[in-house]
N, C-alpha and C. Protein backbone atom coordinates (compact mmCIF):
# COMPACT_ATOMS: atom_id res chain seq x y z
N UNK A 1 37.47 -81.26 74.87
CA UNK A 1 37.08 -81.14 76.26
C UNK A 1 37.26 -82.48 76.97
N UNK A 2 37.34 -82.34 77.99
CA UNK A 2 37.53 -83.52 79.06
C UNK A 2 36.26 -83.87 79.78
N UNK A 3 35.66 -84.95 78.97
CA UNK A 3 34.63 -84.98 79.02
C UNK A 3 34.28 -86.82 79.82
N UNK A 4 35.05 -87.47 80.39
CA UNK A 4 35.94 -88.28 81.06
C UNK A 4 35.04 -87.66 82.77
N UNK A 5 35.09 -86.64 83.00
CA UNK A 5 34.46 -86.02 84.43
C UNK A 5 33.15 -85.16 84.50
N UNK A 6 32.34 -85.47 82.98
CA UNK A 6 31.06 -84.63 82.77
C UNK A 6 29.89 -85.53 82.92
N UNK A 7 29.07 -85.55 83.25
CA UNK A 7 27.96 -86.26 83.40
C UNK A 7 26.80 -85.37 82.84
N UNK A 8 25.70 -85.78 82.45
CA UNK A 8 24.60 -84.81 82.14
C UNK A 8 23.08 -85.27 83.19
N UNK A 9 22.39 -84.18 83.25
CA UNK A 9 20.78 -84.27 83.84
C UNK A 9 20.71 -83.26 84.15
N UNK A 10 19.01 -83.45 84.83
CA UNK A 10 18.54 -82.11 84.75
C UNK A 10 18.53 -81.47 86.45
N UNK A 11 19.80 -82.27 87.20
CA UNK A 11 19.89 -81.39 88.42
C UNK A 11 21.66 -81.52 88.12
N UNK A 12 22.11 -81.69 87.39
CA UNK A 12 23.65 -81.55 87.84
C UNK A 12 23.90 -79.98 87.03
N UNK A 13 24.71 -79.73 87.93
CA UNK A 13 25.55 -78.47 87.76
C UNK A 13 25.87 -78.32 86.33
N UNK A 14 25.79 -77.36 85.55
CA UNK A 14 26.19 -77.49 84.56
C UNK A 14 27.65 -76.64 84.12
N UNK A 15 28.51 -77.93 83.46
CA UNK A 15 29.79 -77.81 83.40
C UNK A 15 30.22 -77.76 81.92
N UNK A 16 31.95 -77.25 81.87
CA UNK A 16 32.60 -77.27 80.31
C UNK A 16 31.69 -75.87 79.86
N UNK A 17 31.58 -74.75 80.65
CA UNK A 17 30.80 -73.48 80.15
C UNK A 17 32.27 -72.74 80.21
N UNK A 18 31.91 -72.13 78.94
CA UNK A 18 33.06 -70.67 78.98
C UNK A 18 32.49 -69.66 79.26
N UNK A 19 32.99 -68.84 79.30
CA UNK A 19 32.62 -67.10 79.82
C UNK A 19 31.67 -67.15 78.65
N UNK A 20 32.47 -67.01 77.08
CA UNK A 20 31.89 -66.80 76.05
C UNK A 20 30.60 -66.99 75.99
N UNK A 21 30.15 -68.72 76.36
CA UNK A 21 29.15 -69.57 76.37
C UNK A 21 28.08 -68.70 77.75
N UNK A 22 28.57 -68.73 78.88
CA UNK A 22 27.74 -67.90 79.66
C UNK A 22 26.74 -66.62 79.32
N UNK A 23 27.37 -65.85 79.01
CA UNK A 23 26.84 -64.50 78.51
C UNK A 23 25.97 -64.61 77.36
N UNK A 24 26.30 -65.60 76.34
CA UNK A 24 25.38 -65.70 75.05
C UNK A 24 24.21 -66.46 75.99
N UNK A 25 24.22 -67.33 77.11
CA UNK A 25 22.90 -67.75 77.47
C UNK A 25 22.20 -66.66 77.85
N UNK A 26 23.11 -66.23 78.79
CA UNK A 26 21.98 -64.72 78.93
C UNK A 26 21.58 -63.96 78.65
N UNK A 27 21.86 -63.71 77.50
CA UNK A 27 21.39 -62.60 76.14
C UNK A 27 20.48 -63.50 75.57
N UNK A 28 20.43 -64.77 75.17
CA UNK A 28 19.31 -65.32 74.77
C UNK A 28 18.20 -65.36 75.92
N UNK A 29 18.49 -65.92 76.87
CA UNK A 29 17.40 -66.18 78.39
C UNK A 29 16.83 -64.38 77.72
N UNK A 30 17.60 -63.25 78.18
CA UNK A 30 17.07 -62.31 78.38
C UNK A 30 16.07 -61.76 77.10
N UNK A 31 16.45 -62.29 76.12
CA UNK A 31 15.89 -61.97 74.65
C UNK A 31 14.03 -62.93 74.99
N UNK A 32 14.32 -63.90 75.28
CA UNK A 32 13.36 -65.21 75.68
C UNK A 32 12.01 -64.98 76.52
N UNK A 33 12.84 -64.20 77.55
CA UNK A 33 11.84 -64.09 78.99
C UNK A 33 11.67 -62.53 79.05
N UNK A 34 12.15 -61.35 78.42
CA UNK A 34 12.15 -60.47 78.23
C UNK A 34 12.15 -59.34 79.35
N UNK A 35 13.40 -60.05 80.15
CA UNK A 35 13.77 -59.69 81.53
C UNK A 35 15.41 -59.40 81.50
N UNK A 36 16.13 -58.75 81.99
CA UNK A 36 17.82 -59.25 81.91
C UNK A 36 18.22 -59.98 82.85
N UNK A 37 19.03 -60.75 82.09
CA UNK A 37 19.48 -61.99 82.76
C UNK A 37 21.34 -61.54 82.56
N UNK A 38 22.14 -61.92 83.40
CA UNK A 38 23.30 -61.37 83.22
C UNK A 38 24.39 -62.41 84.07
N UNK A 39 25.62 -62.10 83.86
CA UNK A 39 26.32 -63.02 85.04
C UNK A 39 26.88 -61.60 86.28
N UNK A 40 27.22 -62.09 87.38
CA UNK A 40 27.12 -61.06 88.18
C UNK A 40 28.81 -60.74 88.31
N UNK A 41 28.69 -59.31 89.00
CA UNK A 41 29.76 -59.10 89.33
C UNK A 41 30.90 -60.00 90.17
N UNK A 42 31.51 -59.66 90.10
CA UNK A 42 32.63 -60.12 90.84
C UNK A 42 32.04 -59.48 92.74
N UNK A 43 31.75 -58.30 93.16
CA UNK A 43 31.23 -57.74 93.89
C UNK A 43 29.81 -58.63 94.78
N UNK A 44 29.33 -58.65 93.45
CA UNK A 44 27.88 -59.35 93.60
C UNK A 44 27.76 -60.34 94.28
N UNK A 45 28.98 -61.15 93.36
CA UNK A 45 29.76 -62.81 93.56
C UNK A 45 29.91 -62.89 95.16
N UNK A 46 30.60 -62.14 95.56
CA UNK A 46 31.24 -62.53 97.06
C UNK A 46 29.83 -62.11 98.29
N UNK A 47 29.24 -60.97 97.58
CA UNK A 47 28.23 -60.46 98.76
C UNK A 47 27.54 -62.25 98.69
N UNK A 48 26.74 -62.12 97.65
CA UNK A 48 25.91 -63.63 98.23
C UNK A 48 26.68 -64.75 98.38
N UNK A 49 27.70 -65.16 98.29
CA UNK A 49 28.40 -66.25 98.81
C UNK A 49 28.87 -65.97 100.13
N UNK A 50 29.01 -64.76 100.82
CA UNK A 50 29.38 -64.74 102.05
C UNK A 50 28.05 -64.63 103.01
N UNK A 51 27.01 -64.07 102.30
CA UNK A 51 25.63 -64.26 102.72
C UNK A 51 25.55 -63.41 104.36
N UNK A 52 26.55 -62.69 104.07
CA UNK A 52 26.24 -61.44 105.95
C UNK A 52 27.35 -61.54 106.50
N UNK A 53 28.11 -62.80 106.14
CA UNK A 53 29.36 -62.68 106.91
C UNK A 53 30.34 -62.57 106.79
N UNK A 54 31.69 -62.46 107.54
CA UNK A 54 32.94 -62.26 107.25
C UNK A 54 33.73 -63.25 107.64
N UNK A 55 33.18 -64.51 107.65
CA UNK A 55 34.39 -65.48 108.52
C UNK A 55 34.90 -65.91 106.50
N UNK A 56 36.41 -67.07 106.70
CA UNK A 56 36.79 -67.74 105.94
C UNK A 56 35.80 -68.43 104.66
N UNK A 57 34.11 -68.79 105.32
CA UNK A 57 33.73 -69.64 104.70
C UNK A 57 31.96 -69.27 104.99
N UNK A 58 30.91 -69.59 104.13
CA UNK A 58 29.48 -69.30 104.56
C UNK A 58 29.36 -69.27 106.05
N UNK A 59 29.52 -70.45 106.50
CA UNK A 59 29.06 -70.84 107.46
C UNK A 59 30.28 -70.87 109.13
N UNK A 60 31.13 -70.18 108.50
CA UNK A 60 31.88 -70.01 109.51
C UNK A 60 33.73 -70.26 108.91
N UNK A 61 34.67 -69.89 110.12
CA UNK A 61 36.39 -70.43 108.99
C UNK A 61 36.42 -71.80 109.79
N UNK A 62 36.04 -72.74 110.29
CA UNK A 62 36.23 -74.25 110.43
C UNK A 62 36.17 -74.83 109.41
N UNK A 63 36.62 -76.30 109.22
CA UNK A 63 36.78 -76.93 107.77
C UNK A 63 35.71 -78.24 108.52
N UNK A 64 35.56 -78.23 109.76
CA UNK A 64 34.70 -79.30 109.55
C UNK A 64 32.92 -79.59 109.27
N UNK A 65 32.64 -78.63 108.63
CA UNK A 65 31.26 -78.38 108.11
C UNK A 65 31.42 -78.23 106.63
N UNK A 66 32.50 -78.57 106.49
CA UNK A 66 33.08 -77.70 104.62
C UNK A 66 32.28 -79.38 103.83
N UNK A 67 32.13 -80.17 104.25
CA UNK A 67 31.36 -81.50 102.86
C UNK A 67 30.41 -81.08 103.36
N UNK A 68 29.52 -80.44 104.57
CA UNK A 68 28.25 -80.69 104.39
C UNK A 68 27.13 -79.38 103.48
N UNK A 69 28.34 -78.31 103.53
CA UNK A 69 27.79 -76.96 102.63
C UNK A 69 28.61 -77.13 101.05
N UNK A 70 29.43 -78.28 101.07
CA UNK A 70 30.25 -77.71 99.49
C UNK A 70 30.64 -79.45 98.51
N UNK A 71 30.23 -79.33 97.70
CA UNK A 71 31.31 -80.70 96.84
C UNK A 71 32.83 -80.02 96.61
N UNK A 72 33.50 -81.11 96.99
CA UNK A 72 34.87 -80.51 97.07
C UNK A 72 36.02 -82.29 96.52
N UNK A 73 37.09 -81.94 96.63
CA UNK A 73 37.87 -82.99 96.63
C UNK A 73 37.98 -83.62 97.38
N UNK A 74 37.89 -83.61 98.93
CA UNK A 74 37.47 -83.83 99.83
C UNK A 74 36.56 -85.28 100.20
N UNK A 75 34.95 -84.81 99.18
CA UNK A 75 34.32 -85.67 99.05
C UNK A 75 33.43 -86.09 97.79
N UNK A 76 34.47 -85.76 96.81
CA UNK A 76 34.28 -86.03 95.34
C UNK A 76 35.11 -87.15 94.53
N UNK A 77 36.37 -86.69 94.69
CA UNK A 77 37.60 -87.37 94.25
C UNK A 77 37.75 -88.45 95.02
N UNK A 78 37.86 -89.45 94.27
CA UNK A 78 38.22 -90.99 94.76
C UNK A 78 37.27 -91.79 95.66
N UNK A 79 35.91 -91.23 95.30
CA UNK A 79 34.57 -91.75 95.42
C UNK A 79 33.64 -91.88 94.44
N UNK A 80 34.52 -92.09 93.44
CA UNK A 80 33.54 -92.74 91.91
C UNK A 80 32.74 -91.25 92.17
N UNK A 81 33.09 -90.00 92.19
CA UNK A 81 32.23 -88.82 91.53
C UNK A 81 32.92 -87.70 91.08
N UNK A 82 33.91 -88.15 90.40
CA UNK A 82 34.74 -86.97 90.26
C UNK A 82 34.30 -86.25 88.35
N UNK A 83 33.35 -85.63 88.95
CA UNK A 83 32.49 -84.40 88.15
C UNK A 83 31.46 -83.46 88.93
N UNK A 84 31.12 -82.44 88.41
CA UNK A 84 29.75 -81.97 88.82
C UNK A 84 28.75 -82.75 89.20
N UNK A 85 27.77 -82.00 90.71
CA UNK A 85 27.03 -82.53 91.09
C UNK A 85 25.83 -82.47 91.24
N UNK A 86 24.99 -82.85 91.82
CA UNK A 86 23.53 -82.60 91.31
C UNK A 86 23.76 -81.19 92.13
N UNK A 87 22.73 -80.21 91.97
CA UNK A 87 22.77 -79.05 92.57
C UNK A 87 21.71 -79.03 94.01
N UNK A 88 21.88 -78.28 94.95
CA UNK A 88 20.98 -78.17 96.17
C UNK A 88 21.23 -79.25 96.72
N UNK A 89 22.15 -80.19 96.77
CA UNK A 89 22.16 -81.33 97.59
C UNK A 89 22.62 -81.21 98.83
N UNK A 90 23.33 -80.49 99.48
CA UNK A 90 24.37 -79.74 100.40
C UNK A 90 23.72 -78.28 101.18
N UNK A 91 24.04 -78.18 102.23
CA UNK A 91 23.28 -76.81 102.87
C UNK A 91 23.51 -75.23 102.14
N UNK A 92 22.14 -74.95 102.04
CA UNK A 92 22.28 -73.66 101.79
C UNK A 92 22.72 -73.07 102.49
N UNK A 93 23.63 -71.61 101.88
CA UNK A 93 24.20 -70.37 102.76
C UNK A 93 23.04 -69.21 103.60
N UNK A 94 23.05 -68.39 104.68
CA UNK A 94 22.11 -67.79 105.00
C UNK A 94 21.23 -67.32 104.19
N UNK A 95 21.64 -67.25 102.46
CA UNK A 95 20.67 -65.83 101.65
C UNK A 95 19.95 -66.97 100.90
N UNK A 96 20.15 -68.59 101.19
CA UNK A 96 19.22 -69.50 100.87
C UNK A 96 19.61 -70.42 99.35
N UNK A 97 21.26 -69.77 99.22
CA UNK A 97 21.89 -70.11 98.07
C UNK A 97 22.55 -71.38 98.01
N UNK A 98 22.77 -71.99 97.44
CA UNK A 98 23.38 -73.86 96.80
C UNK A 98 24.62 -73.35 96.76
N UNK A 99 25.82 -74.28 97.06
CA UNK A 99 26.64 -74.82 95.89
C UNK A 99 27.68 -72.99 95.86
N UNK A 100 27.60 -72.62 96.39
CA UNK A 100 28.79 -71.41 96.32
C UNK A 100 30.16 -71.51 96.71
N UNK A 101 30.49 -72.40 97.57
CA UNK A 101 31.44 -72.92 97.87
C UNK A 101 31.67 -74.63 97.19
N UNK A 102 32.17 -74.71 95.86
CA UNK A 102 32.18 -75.89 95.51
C UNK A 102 31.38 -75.73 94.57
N UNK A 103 31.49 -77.59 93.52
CA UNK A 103 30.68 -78.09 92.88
C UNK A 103 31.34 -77.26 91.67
N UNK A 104 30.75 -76.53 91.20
CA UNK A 104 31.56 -75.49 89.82
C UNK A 104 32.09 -74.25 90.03
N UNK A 105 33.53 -74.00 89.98
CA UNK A 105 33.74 -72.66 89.62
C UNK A 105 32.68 -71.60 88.92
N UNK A 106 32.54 -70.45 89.32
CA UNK A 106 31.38 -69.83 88.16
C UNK A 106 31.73 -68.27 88.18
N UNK A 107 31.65 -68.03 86.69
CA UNK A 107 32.25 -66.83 86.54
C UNK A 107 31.05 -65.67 86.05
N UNK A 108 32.40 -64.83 86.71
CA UNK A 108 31.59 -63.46 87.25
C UNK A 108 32.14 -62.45 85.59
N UNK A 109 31.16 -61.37 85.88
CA UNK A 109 31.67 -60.48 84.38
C UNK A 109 32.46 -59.54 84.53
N UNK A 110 33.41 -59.62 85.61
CA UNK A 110 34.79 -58.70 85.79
C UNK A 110 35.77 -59.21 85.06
N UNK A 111 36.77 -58.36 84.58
CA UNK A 111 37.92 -58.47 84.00
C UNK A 111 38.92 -58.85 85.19
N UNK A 112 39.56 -59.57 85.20
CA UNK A 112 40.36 -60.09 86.70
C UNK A 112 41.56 -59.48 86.47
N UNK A 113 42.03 -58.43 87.52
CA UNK A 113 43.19 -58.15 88.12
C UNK A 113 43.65 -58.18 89.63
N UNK A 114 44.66 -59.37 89.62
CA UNK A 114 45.13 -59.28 91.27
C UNK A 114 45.14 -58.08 92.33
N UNK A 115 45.41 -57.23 91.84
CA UNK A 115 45.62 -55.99 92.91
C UNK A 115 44.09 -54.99 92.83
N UNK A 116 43.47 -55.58 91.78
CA UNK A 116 41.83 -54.61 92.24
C UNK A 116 41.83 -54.46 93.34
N UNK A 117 41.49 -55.20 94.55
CA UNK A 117 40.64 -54.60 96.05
C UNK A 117 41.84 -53.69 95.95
N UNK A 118 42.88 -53.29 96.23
CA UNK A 118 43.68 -52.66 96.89
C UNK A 118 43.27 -51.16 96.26
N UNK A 119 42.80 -51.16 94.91
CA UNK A 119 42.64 -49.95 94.08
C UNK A 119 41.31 -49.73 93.75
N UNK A 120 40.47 -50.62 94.26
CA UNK A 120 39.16 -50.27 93.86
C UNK A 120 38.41 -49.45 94.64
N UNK A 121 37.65 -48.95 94.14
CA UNK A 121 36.21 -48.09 94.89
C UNK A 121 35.69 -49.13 96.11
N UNK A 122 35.39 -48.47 97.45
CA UNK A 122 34.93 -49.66 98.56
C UNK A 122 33.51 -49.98 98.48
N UNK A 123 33.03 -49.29 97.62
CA UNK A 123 31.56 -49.92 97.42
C UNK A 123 30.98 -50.68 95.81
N UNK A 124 30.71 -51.77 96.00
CA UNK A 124 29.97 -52.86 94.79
C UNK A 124 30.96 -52.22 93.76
N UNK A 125 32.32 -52.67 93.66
CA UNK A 125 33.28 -51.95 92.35
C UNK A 125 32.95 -53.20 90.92
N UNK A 126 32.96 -52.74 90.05
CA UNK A 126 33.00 -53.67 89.08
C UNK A 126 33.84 -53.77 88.07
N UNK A 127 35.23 -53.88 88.89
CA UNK A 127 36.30 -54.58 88.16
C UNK A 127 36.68 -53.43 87.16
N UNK A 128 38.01 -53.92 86.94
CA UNK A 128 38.76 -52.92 85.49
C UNK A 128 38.03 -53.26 84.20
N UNK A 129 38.55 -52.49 83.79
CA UNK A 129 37.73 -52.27 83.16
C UNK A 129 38.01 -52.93 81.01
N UNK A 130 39.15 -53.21 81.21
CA UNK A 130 39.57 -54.41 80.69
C UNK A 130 40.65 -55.54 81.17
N UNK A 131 41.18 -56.41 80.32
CA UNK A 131 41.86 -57.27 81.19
C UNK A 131 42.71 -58.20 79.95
N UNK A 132 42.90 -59.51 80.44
CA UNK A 132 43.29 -61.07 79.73
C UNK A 132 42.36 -61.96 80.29
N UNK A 133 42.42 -61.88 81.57
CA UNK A 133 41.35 -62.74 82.02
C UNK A 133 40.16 -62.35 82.62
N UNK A 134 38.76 -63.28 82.70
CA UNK A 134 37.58 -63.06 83.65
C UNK A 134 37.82 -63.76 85.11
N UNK A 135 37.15 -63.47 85.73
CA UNK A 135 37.24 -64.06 87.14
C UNK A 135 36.78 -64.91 87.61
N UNK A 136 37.31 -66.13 88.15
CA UNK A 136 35.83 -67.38 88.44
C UNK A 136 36.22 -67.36 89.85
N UNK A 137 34.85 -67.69 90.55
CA UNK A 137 34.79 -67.36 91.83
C UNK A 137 33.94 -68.83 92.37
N UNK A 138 34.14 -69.45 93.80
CA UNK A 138 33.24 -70.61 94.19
C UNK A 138 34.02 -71.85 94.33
N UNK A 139 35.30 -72.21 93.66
CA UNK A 139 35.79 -73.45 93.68
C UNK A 139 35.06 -74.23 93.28
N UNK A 140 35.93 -75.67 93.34
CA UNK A 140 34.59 -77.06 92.45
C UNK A 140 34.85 -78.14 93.08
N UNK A 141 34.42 -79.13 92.22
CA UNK A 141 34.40 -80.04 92.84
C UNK A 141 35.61 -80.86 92.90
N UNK A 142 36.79 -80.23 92.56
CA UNK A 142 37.88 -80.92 92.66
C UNK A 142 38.72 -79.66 93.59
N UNK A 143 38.18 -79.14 94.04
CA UNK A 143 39.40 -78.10 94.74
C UNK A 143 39.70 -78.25 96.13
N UNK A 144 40.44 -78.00 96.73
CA UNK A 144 41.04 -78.02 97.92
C UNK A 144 40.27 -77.07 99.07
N UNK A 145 40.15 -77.24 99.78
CA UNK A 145 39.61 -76.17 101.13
C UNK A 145 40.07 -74.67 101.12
N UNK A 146 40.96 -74.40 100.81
CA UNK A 146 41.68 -73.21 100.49
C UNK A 146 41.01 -72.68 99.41
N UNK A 147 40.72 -73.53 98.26
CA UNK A 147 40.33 -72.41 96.84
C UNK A 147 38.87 -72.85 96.83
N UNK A 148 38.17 -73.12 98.38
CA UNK A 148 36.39 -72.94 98.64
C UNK A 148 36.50 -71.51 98.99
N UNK A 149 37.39 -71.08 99.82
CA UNK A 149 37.07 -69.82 100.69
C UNK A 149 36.08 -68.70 100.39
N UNK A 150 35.17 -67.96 101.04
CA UNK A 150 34.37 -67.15 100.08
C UNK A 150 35.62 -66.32 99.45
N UNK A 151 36.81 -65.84 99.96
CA UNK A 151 37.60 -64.79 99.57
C UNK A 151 38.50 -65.11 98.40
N UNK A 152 38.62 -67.17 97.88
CA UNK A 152 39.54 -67.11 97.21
C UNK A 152 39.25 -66.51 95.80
N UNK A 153 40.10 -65.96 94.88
CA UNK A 153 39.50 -65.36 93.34
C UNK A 153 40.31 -66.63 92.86
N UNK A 154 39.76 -66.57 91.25
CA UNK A 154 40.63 -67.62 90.42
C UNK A 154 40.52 -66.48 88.73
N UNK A 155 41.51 -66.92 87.89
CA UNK A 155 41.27 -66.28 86.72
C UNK A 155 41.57 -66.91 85.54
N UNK A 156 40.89 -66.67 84.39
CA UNK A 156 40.99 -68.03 83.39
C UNK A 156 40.57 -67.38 81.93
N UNK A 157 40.93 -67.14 80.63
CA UNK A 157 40.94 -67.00 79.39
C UNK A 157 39.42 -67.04 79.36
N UNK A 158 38.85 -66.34 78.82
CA UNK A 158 36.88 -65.97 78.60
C UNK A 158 36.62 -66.90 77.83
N UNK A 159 37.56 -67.43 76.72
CA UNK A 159 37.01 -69.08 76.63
C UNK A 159 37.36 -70.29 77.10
N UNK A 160 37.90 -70.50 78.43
CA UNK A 160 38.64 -71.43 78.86
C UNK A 160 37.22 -72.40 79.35
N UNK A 161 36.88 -73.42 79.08
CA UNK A 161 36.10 -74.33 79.73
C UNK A 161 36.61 -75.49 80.02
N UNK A 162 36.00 -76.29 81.02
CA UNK A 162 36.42 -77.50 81.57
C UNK A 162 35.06 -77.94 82.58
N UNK A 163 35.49 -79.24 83.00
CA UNK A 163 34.77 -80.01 83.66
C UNK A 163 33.96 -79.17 84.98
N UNK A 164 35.21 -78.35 85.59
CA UNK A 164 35.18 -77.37 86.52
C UNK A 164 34.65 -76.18 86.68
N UNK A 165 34.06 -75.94 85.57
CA UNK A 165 33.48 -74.45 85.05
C UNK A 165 32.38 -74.20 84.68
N UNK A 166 31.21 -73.45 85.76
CA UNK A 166 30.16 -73.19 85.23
C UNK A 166 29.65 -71.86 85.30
N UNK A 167 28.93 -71.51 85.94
CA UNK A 167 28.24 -70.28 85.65
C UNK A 167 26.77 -69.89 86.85
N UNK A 168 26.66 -68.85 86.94
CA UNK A 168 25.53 -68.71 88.09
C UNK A 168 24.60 -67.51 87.49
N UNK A 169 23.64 -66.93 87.05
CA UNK A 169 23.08 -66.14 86.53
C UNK A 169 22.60 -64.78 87.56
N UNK A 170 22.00 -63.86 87.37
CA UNK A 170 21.69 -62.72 87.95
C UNK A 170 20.26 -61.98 87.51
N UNK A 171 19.27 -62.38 87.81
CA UNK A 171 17.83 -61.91 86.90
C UNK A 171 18.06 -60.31 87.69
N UNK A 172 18.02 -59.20 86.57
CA UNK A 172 17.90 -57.93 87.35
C UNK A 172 16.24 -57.44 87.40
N UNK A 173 16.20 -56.94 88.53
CA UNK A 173 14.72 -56.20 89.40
C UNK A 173 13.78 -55.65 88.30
N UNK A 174 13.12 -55.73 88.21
CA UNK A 174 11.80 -54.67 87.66
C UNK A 174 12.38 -53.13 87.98
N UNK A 175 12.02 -52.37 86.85
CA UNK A 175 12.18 -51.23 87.45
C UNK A 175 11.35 -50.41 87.82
């Protein structure tokens, strides 16, 4: 691992997670707290990162609010911080969420295929139903304005980890 752009504590983002690594936390969390804990859809993924809306980005498609809601390359790279960042440092989205745009890629438990929306069900679809790759959704802290977008997808080997790669959890409701 490239471990050259990882830092550790107990507010930084946590990075170098694989899919693999994700899901076994949450089968343990859920074994632990005796609640399910899960990673979310791909579906899931975009509703709370777009948080009500439909523009380019949380908070609107302008790029000049994009450092103050996201760590990005922008304002990571080539300012002595090029890794994950502490988390909540940056404005929350309307639904009161951190770090969705930026900071770590974080993957969702869909099987990633390019042409899903075009073929999927229009309501909360959850992905094919197998695949090659999972889907990481959010951009990081090294990405470009383009791959913040709430809309951009990314796709990557279920054990692919890196500096760039983390994870976002999903506690499901009482029933």
């Amino acid at each position: 691992k490239d471990m050259v752009h990882v830092i550790e504590g107990p507010d930084i983002a946590a990075a170098c997670i694989s899919w693999n690594d994700a899901t076994v936390f949450c089968e343990r969390l859920t074994a632990f707290e005796g609640r399910r804990y899960r990673l979310p859809t791909e579906a899931e993924w975009d509703c709370a990162c777009r948080a009500g809306t439909d523009t380019a980005f949380s908070f609107g498609d302008g790029l000049e609010k994009l450092s103050e809601y996201s760590w990005n390359a922008q304002n990571v790279e080539g300012h002595g911080k090029s890794h994950a960042q502490p988390v909540g440092q940056k404005i929350a989205n309307a639904f009161g969420l951190y770090d969705t745009h930026g900071n770590v890629a974080e993957w969702c438990s869909d099987w990633y295929d390019a042409s899903w929306y075009r073929v999927s069900p229009g309501h909360n679809p959850t992905g094919p139903v197998t695949g090659a790759f999972r889907v990481q959704r959010g951009g990081s802290w090294n990405a470009v304005p383009i791959g913040l977008r709430s809309s951009h997808r990314d796709s990557r080997p279920q054990s692919h980890s890196s500096p760039t790669t983390g994870f976002r959890v999903v506690l499901e409701p009482l029933p």
